[in-house]
N, C-alpha and C. Protein backbone atom coordinates (compact mmCIF):
# COMPACT_ATOMS: atom_id res chain seq x y z
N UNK A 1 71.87 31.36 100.39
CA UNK A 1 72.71 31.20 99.24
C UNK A 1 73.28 29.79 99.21
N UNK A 2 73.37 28.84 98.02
CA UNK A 2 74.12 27.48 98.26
C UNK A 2 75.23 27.94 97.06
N UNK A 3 76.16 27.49 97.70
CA UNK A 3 77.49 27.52 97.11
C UNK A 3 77.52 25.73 96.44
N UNK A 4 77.95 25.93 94.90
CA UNK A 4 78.35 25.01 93.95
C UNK A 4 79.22 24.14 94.37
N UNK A 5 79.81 23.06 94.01
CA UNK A 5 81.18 22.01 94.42
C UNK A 5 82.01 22.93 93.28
N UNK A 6 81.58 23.24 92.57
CA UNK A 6 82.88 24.01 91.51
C UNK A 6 83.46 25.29 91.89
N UNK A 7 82.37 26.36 92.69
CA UNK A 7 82.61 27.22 93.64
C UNK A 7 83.69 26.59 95.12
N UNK A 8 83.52 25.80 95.06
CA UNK A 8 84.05 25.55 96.92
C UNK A 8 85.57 24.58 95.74
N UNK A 9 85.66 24.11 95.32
CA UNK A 9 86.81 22.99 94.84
C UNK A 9 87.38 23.30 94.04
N UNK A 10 86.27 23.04 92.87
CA UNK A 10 86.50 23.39 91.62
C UNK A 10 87.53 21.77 90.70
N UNK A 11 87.08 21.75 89.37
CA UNK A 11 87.95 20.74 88.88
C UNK A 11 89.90 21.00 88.77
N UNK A 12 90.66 20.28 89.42
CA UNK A 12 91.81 20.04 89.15
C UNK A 12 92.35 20.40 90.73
N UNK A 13 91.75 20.75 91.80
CA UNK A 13 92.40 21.39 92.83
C UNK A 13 93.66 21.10 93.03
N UNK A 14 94.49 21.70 93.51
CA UNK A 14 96.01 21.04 94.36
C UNK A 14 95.76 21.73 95.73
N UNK A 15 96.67 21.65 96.39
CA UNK A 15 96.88 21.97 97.77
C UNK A 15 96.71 23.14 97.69
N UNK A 16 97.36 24.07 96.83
CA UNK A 16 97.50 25.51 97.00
C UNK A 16 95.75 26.48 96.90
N UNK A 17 95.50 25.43 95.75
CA UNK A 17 94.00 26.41 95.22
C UNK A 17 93.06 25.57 97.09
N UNK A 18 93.05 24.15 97.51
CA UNK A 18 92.43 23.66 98.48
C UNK A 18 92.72 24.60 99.69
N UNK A 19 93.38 25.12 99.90
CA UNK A 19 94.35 25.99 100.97
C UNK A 19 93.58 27.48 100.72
N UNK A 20 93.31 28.10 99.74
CA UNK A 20 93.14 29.12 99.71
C UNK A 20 91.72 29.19 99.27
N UNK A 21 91.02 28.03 98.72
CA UNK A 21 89.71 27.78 98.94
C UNK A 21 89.27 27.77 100.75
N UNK A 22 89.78 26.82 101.25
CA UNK A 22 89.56 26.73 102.75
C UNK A 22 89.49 28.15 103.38
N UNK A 23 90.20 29.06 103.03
CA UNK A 23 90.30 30.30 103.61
C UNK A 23 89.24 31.14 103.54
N UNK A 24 88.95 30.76 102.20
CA UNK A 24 88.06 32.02 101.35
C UNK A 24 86.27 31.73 101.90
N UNK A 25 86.36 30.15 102.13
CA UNK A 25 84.85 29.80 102.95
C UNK A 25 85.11 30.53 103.97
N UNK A 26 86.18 29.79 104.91
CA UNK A 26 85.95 30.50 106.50
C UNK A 26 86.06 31.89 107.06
N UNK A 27 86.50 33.06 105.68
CA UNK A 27 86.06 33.84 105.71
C UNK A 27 84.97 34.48 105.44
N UNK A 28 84.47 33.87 104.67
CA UNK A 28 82.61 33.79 104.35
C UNK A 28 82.16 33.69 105.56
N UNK A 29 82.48 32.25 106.34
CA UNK A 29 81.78 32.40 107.41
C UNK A 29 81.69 33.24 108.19
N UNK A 30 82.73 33.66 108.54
CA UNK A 30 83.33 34.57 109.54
C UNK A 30 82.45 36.06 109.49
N UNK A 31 82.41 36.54 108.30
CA UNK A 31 81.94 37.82 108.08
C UNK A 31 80.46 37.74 107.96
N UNK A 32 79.85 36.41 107.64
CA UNK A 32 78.59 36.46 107.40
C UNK A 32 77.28 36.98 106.56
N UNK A 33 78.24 37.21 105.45
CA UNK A 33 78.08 37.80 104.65
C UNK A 33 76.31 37.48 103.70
N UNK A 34 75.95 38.46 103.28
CA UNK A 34 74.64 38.15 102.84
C UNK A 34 75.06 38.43 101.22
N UNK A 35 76.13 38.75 100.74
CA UNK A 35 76.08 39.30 99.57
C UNK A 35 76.73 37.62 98.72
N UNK A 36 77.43 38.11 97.38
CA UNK A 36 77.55 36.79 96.97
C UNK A 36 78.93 36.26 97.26
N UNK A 37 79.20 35.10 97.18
CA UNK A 37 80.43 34.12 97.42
C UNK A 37 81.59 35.42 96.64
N UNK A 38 82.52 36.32 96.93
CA UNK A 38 83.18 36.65 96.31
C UNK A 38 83.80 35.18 95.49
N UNK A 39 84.67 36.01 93.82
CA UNK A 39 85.00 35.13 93.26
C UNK A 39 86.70 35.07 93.47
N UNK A 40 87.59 35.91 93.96
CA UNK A 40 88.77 35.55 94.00
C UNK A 40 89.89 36.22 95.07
N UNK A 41 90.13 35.40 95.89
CA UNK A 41 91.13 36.60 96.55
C UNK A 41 92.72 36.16 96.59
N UNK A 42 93.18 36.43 95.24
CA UNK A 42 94.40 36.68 94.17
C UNK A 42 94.98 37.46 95.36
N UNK A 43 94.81 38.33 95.90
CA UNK A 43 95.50 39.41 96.69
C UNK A 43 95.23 39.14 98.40
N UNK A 44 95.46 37.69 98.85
CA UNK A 44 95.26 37.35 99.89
C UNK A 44 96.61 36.72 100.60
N UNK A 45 96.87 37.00 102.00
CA UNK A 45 98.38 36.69 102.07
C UNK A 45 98.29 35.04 101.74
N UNK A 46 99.63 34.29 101.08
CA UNK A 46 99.63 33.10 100.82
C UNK A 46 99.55 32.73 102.52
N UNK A 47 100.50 33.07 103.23
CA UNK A 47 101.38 32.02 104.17
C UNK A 47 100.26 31.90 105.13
N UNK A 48 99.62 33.33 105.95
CA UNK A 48 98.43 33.58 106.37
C UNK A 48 97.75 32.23 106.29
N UNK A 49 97.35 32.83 105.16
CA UNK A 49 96.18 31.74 104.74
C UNK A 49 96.59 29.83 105.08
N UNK A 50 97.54 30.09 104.67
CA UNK A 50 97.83 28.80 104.70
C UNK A 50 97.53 28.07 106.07
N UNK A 51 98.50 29.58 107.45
CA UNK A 51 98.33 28.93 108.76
C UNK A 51 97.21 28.91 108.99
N UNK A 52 96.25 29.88 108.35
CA UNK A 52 94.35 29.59 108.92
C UNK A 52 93.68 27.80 108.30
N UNK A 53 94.13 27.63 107.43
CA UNK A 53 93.26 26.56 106.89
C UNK A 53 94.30 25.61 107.67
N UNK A 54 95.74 25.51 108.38
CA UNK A 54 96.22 24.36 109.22
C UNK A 54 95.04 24.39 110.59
N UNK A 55 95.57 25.53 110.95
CA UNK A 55 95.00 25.74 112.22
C UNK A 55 93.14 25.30 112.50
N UNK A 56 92.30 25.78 110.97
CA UNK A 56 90.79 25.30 111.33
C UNK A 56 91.33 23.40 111.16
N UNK A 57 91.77 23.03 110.32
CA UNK A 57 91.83 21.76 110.09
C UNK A 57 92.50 21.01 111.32
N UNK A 58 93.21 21.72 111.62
CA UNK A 58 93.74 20.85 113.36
C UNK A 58 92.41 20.99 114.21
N UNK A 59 91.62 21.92 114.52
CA UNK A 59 90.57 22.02 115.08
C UNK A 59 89.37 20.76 114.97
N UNK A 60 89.30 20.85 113.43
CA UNK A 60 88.45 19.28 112.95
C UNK A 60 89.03 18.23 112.91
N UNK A 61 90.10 17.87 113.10
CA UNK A 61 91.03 16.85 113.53
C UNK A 61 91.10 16.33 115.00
N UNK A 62 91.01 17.55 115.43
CA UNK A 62 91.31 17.10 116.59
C UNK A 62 89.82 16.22 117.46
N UNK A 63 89.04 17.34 117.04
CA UNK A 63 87.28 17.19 117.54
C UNK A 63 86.94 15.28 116.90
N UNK A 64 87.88 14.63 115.89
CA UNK A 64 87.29 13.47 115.64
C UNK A 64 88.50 12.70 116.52
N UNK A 65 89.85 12.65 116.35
CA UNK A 65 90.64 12.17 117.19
C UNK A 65 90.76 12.29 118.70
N UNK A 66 90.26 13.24 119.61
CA UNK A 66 89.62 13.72 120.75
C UNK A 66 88.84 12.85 121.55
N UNK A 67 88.00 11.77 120.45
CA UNK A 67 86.59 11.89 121.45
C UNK A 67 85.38 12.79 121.05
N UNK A 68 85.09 13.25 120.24
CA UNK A 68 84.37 14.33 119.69
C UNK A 68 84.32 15.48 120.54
N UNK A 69 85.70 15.66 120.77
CA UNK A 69 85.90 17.27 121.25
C UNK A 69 85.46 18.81 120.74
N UNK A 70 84.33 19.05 121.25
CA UNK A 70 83.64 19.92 120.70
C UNK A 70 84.66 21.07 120.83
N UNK A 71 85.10 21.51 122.19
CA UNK A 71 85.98 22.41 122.52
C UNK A 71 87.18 22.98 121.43
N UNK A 72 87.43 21.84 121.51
CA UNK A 72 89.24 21.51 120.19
C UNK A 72 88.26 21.91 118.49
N UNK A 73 87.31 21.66 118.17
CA UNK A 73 86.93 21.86 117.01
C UNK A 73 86.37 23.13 116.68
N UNK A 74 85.42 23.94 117.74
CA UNK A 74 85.25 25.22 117.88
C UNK A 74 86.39 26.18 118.23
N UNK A 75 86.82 25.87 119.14
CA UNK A 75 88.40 26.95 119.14
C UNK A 75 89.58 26.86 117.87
N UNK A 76 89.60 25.71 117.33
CA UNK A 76 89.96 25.47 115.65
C UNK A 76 90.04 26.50 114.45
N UNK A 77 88.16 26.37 114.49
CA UNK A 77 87.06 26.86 113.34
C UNK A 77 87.40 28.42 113.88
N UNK A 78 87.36 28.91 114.95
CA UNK A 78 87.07 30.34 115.50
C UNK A 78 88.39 30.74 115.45
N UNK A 79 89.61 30.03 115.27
CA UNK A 79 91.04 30.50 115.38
C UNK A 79 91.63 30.77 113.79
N UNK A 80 91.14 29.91 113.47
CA UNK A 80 91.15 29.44 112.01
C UNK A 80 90.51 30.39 110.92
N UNK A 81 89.59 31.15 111.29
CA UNK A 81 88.37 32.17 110.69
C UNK A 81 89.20 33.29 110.96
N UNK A 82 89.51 33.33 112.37
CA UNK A 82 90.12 35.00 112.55
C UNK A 82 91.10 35.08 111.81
N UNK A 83 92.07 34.15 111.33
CA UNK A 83 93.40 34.51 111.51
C UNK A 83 93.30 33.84 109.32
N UNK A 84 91.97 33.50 109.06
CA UNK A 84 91.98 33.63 107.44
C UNK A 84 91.51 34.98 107.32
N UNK A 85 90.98 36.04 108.04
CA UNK A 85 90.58 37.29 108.04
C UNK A 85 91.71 37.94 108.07
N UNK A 86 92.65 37.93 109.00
CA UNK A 86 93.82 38.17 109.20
C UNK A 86 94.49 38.79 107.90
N UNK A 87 94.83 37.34 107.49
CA UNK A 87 95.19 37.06 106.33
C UNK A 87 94.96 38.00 104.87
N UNK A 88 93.37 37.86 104.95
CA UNK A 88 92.45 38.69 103.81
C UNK A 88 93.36 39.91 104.03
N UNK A 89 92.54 40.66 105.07
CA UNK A 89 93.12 41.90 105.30
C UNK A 89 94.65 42.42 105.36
N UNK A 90 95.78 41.44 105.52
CA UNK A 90 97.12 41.89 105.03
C UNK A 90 97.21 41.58 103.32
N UNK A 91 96.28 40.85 102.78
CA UNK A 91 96.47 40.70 101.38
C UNK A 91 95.84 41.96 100.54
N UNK A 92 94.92 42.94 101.67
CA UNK A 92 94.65 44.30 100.84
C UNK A 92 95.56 45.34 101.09
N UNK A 93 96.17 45.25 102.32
CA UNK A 93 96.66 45.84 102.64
C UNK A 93 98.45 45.73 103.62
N UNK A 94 99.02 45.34 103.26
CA UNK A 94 100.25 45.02 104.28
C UNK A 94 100.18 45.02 105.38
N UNK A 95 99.87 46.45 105.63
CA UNK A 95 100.21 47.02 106.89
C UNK A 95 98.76 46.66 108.23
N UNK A 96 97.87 45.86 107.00
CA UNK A 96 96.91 45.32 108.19
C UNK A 96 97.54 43.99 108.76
N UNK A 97 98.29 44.13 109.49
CA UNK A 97 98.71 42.69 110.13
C UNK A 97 98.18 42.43 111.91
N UNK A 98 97.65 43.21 112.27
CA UNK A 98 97.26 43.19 113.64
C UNK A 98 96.31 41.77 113.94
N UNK A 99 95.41 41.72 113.04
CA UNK A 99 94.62 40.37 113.71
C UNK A 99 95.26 39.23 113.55
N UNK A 100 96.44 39.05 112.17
CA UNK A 100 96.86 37.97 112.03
C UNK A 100 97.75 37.56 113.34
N UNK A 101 98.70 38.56 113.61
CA UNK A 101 99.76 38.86 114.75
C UNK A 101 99.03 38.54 116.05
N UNK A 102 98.38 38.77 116.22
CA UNK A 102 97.25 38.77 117.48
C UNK A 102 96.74 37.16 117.53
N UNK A 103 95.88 37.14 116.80
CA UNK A 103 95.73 35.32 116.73
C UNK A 103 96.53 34.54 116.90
N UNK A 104 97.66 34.57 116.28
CA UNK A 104 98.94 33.39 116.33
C UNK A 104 99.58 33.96 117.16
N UNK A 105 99.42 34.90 118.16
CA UNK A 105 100.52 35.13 119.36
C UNK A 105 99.88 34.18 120.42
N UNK A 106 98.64 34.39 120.26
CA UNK A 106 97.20 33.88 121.59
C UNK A 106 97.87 32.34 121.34
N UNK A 107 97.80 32.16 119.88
CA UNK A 107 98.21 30.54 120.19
C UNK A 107 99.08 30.30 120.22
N UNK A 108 100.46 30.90 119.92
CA UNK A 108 101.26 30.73 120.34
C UNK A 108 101.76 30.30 121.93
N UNK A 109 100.80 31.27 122.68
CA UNK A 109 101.45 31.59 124.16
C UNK A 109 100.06 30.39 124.60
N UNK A 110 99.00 29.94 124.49
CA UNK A 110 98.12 28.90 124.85
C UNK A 110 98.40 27.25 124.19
N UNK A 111 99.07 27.14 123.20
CA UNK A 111 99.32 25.78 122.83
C UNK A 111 100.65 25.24 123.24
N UNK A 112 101.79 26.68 122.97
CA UNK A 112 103.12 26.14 124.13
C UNK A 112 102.98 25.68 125.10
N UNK A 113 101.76 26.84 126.07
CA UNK A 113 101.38 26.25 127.42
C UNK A 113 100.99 25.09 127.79
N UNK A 114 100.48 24.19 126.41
CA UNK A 114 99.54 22.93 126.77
C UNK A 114 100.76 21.74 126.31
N UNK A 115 101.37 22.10 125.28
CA UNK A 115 102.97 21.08 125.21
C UNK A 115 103.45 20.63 126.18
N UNK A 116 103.99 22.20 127.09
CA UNK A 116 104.55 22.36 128.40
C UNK A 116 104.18 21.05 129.03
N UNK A 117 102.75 21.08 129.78
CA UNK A 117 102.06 20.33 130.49
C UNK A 117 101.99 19.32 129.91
N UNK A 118 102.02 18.64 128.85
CA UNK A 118 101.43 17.43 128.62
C UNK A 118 102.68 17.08 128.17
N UNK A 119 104.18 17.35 127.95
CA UNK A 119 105.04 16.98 127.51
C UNK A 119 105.23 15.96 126.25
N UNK A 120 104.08 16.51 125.42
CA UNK A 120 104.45 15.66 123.68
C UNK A 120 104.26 17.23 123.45
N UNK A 121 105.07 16.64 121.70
CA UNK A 121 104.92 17.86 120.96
C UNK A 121 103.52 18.01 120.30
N UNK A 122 102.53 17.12 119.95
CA UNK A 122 101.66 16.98 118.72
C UNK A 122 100.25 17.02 120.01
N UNK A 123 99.59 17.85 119.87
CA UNK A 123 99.39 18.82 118.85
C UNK A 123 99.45 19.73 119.31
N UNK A 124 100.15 20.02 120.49
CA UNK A 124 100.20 21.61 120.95
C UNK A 124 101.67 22.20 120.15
N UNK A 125 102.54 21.50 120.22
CA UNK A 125 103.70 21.67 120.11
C UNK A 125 103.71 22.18 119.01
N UNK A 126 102.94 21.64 117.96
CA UNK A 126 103.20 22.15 116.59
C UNK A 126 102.36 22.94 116.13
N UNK A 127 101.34 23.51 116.89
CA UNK A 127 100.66 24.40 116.73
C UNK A 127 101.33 25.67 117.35
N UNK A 128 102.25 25.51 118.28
CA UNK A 128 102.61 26.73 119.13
C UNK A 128 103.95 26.84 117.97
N UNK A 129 104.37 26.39 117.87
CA UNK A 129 105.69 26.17 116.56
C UNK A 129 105.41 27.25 115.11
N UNK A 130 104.06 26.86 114.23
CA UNK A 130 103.48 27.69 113.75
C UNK A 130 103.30 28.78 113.98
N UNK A 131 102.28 29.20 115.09
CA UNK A 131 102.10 29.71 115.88
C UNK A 131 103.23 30.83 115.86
N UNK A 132 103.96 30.24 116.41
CA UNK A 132 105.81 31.37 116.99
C UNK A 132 106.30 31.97 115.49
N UNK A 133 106.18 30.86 114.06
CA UNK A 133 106.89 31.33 112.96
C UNK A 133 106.20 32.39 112.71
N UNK A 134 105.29 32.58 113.29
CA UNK A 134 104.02 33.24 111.86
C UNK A 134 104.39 34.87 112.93
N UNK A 135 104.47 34.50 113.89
CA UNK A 135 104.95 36.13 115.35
C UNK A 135 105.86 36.76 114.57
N UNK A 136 107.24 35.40 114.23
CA UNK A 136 108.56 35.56 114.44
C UNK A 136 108.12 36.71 112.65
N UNK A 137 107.37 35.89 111.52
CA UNK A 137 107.52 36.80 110.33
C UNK A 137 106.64 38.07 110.64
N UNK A 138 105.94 38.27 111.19
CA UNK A 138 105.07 39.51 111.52
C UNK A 138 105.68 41.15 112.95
N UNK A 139 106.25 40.28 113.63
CA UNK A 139 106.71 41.21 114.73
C UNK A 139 107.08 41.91 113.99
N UNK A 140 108.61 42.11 113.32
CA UNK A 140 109.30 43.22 113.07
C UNK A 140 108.67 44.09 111.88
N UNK A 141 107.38 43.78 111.93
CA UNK A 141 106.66 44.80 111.22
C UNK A 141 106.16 45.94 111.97
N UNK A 142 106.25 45.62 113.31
CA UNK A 142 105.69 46.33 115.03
C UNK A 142 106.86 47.43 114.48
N UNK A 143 108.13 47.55 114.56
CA UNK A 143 109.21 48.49 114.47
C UNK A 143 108.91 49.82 113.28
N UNK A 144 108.18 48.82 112.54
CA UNK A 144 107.91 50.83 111.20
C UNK A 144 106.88 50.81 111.49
């Protein structure tokens, strides 16, 4: 299947439609889908989404600022995919929040760890930061 520039962009983008475009590929990827490019996911969590397309984009950021860190760009793309799935799936459903919660805890508790050690904030720091907000809005959904 080749996906269009008007499919993937589209004329006029802003951040918000780029953000939730970004999501909507790497959930393509993710699922692997053989069927067609769905056309809209209107009913996808905003914020979710948002932390998946930071989180793949720190991944490709990092892999060119790195050194061509393959490591940093695949754990990115693969963190980044789960947690726009995440996302999808609390936007059908609320109460699906487990993968999103799950992903951003992992990085939460693995990018603090790497702050820790390397004592800057960027880029663990602010990934584990994210990371913690996205726990901090999802945990007390654990209670009902």
């Amino acid at each position: 299947m080749i996906l269009h520039e008007s499919q993937v962009v589209g004329k006029g983008a802003t951040s918000h439609s780029l953000t939730i475009t970004l999501s909507r590929l790497l959930f393509f990827i993710l699922t692997n889908s053989t069927s067609t490019f769905p056309e809209s996911f209107a009913d996808m969590d905003f914020l979710g989404a948002s932390y998946a397309a930071v989180v793949a984009a720190g991944g490709i950021i990092g892999y060119v600022k790195a050194g061509r860190s393959t490591v940093s760009m695949v754990m990115g793309l693969l963190f980044g995919s789960v947690s726009g799935f995440g996302a999808y799936q609390m936007g059908q459903d609320p109460k699906n929040y487990g993968v999103l919660l799950l992903s951003s805890g992992v990085l939460a508790g693995v990018m603090g760890y790497r702050a820790i050690n390397s004592g800057k904030f960027m880029p663990g720091g602010l990934v584990a930061t994210l990371s913690l907000l996205m726990v901090l809005r999802l945990a007390p959904r654990l209670m009902n």
